[in-house]
N, C-alpha and C. Protein backbone atom coordinates (compact mmCIF):
# COMPACT_ATOMS: atom_id res chain seq x y z
N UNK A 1 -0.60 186.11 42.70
CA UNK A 1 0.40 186.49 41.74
C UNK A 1 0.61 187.99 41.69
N UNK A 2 -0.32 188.76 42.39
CA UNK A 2 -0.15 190.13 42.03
C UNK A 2 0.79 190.65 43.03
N UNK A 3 1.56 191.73 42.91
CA UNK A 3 2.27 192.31 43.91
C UNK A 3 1.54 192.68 45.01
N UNK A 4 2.57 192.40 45.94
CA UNK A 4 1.70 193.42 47.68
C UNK A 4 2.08 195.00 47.42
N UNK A 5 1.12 195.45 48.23
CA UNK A 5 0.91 196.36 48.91
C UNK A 5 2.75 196.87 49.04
N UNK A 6 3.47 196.33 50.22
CA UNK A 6 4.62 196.35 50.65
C UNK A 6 5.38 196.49 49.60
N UNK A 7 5.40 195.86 48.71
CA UNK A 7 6.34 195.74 47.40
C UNK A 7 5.91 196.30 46.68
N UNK A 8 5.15 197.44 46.08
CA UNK A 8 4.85 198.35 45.69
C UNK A 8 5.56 199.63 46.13
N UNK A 9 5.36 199.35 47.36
CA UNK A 9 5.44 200.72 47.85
C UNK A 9 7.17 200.83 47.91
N UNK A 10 7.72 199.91 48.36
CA UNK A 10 9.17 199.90 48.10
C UNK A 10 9.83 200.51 46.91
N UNK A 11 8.85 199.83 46.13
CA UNK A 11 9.61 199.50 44.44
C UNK A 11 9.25 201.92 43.98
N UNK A 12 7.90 201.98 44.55
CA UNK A 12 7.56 203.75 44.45
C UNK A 12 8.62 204.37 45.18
N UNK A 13 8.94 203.72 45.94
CA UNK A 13 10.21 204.76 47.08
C UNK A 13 11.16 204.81 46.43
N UNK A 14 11.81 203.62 45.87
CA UNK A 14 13.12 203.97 45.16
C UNK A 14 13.29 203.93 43.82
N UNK A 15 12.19 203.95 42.71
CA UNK A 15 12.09 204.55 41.62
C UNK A 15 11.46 205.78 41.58
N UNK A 16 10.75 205.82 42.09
CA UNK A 16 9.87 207.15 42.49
C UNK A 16 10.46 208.86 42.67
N UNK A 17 10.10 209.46 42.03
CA UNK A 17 10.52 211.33 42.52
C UNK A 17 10.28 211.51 43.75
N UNK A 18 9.09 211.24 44.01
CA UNK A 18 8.45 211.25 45.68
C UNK A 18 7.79 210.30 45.79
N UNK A 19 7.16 210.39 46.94
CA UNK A 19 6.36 208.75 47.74
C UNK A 19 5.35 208.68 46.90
N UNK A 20 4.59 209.20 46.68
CA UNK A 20 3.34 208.85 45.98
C UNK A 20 3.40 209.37 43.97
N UNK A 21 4.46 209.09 43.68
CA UNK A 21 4.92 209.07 42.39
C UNK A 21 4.47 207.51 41.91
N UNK A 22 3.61 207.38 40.97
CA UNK A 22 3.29 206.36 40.57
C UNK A 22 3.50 206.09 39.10
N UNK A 23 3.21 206.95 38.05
CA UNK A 23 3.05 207.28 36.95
C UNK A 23 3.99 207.44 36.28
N UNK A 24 5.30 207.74 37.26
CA UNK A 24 6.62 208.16 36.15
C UNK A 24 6.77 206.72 35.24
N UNK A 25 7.54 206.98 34.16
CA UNK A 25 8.58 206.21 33.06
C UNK A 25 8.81 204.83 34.37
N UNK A 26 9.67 205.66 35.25
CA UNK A 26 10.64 204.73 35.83
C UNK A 26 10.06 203.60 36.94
N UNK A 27 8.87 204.54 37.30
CA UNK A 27 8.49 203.37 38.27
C UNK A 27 7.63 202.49 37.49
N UNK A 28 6.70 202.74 36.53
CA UNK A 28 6.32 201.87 35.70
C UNK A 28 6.94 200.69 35.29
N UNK A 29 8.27 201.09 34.54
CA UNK A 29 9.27 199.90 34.51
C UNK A 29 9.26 199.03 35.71
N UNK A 30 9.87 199.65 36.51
CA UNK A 30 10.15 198.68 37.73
C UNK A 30 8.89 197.99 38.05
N UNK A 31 7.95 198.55 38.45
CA UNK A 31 6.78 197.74 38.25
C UNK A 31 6.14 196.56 37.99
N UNK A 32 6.77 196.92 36.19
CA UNK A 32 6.19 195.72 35.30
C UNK A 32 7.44 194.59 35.58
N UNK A 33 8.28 194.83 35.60
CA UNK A 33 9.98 193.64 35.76
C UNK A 33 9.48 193.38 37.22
N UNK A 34 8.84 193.71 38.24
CA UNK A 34 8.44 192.55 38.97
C UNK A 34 7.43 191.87 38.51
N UNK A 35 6.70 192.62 38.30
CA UNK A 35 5.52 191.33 38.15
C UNK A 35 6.19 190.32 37.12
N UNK A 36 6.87 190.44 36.05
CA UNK A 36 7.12 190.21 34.77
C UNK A 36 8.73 188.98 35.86
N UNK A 37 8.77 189.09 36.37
CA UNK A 37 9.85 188.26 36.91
C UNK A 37 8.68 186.92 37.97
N UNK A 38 8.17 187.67 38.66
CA UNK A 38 6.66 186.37 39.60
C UNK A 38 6.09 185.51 38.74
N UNK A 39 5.98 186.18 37.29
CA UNK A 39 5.20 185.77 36.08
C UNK A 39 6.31 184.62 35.90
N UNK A 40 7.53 184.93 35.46
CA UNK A 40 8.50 183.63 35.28
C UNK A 40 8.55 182.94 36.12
N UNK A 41 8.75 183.14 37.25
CA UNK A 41 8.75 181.56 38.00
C UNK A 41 7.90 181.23 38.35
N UNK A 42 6.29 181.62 38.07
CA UNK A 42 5.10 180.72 37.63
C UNK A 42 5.10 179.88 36.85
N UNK A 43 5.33 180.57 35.77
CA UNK A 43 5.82 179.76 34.38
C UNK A 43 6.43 178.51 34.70
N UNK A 44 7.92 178.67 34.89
CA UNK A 44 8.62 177.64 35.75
C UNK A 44 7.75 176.74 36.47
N UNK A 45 6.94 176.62 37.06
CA UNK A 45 6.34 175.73 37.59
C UNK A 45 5.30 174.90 37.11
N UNK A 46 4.70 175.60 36.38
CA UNK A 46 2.98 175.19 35.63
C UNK A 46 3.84 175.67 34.49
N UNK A 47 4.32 175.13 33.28
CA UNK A 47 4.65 175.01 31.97
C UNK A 47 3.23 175.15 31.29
N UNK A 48 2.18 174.58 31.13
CA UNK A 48 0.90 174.49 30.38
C UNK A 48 0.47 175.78 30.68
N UNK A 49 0.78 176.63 31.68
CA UNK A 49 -0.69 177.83 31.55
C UNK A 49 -0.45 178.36 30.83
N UNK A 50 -1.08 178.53 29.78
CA UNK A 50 -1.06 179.42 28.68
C UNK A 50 -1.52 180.87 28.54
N UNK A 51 -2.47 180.87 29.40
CA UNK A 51 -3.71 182.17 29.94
C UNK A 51 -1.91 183.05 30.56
N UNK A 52 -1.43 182.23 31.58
CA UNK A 52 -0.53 183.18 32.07
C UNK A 52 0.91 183.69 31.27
N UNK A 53 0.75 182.72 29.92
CA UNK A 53 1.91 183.01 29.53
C UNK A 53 1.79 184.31 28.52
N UNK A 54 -0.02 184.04 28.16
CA UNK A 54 -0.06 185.73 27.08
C UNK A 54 -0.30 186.79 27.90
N UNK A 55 0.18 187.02 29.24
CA UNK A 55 -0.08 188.12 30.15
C UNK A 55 1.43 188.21 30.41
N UNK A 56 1.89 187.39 30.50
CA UNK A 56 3.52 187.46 30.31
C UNK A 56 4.10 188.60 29.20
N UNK A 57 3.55 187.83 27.79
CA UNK A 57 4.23 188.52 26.72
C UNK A 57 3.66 189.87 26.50
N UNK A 58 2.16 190.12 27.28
CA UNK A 58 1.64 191.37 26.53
C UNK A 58 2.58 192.82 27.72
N UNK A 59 2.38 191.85 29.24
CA UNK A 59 3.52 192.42 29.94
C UNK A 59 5.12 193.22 30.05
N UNK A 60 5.50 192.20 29.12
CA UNK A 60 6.95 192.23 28.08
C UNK A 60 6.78 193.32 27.02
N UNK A 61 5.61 193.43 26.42
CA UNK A 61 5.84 193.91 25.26
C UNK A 61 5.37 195.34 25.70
N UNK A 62 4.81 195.85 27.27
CA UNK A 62 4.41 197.19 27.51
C UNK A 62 5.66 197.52 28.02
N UNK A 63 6.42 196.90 28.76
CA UNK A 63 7.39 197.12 29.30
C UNK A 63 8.70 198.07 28.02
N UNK A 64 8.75 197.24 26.88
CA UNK A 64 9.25 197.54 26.07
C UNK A 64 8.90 198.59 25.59
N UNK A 65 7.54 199.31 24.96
CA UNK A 65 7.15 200.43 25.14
C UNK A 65 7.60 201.57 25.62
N UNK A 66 7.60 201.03 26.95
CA UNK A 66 8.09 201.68 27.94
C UNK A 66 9.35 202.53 27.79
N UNK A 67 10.43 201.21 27.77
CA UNK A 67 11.76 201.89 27.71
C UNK A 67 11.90 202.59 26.67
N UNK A 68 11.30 201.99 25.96
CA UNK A 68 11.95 202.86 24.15
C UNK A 68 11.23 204.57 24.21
N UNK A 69 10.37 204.43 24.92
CA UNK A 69 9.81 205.96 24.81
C UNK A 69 11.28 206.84 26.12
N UNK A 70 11.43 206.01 27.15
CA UNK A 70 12.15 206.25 27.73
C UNK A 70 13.48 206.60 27.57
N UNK A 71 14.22 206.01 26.62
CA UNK A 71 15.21 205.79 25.70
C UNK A 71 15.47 207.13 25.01
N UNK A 72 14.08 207.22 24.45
CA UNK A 72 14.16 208.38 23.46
C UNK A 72 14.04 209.73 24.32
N UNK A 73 13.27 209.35 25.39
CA UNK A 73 13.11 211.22 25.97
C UNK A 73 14.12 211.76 26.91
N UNK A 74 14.82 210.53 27.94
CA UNK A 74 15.54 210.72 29.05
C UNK A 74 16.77 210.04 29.43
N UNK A 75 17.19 210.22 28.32
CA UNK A 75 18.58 208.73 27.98
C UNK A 75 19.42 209.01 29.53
N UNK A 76 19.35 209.47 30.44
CA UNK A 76 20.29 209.25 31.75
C UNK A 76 19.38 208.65 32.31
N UNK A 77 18.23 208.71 32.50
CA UNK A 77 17.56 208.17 33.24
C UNK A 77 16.96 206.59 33.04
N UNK A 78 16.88 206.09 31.43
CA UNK A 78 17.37 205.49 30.91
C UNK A 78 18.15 204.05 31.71
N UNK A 79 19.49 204.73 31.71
CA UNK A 79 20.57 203.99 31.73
C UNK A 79 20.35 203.83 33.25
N UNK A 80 19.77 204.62 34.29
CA UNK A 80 20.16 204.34 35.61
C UNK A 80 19.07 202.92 35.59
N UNK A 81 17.98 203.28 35.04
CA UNK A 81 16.66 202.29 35.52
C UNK A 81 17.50 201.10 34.56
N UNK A 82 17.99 200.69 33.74
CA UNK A 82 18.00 199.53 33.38
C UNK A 82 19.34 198.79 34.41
N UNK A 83 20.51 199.98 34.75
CA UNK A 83 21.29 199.17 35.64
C UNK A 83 20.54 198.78 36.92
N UNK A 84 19.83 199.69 37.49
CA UNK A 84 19.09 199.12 38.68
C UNK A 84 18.47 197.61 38.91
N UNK A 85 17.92 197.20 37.27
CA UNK A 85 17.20 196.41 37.37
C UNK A 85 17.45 195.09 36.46
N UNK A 86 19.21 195.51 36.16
CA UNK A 86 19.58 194.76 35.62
C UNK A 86 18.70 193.89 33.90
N UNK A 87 18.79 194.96 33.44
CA UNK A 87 17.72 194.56 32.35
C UNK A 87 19.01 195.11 31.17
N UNK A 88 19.10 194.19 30.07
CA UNK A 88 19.59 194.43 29.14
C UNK A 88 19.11 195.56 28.12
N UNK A 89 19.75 195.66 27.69
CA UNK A 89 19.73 196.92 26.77
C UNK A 89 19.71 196.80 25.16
N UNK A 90 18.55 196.23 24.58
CA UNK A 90 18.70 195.67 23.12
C UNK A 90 17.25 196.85 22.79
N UNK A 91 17.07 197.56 23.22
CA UNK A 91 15.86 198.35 22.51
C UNK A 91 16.57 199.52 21.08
């Protein structure tokens, strides 16, 4: 369930300032909306896991964190990461 290697490093290249940018706002987001998307169509499949569904929401709810601090400090940057990733905008 966890991301590769490969898909990491993708997801750092093009959220990322530079290659080994890990830490920003933005790649964090992106980050968590994959895993947080693998997490759903687990879900989708195994309905009962429950273990995976409160790693889901606590997932969701850092993510959210996330933007809203994001929201508040870097509103262009903001707006690019949520069109990128197609994530609605209710924060």
């Amino acid at each position: 369930m966890a991301l590769t290697v490969a898909k990491k490093q993708e997801i750092v290249s093009k959220f990322g300032k530079t290659e080994t940018d890990t830490g920003s706002t933005e790649v964090q987001i992106a980050l968590l909306s994959a895993r947080i998307a693998e997490l759903t169509e687990h879900l989708k499949s195994f309905k009962k896991d429950h273990a995976s569904r409160l790693g889901l929401l606590k997932l969701v709810g850092q993510r959210r964190r996330l933007m809203r601090y994001l929201k508040r400090t870097d509103r262009a940057s903001y707006l690019t990461t949520i069109e990128a990733l197609s994530i609605r905008d209710n924060i």
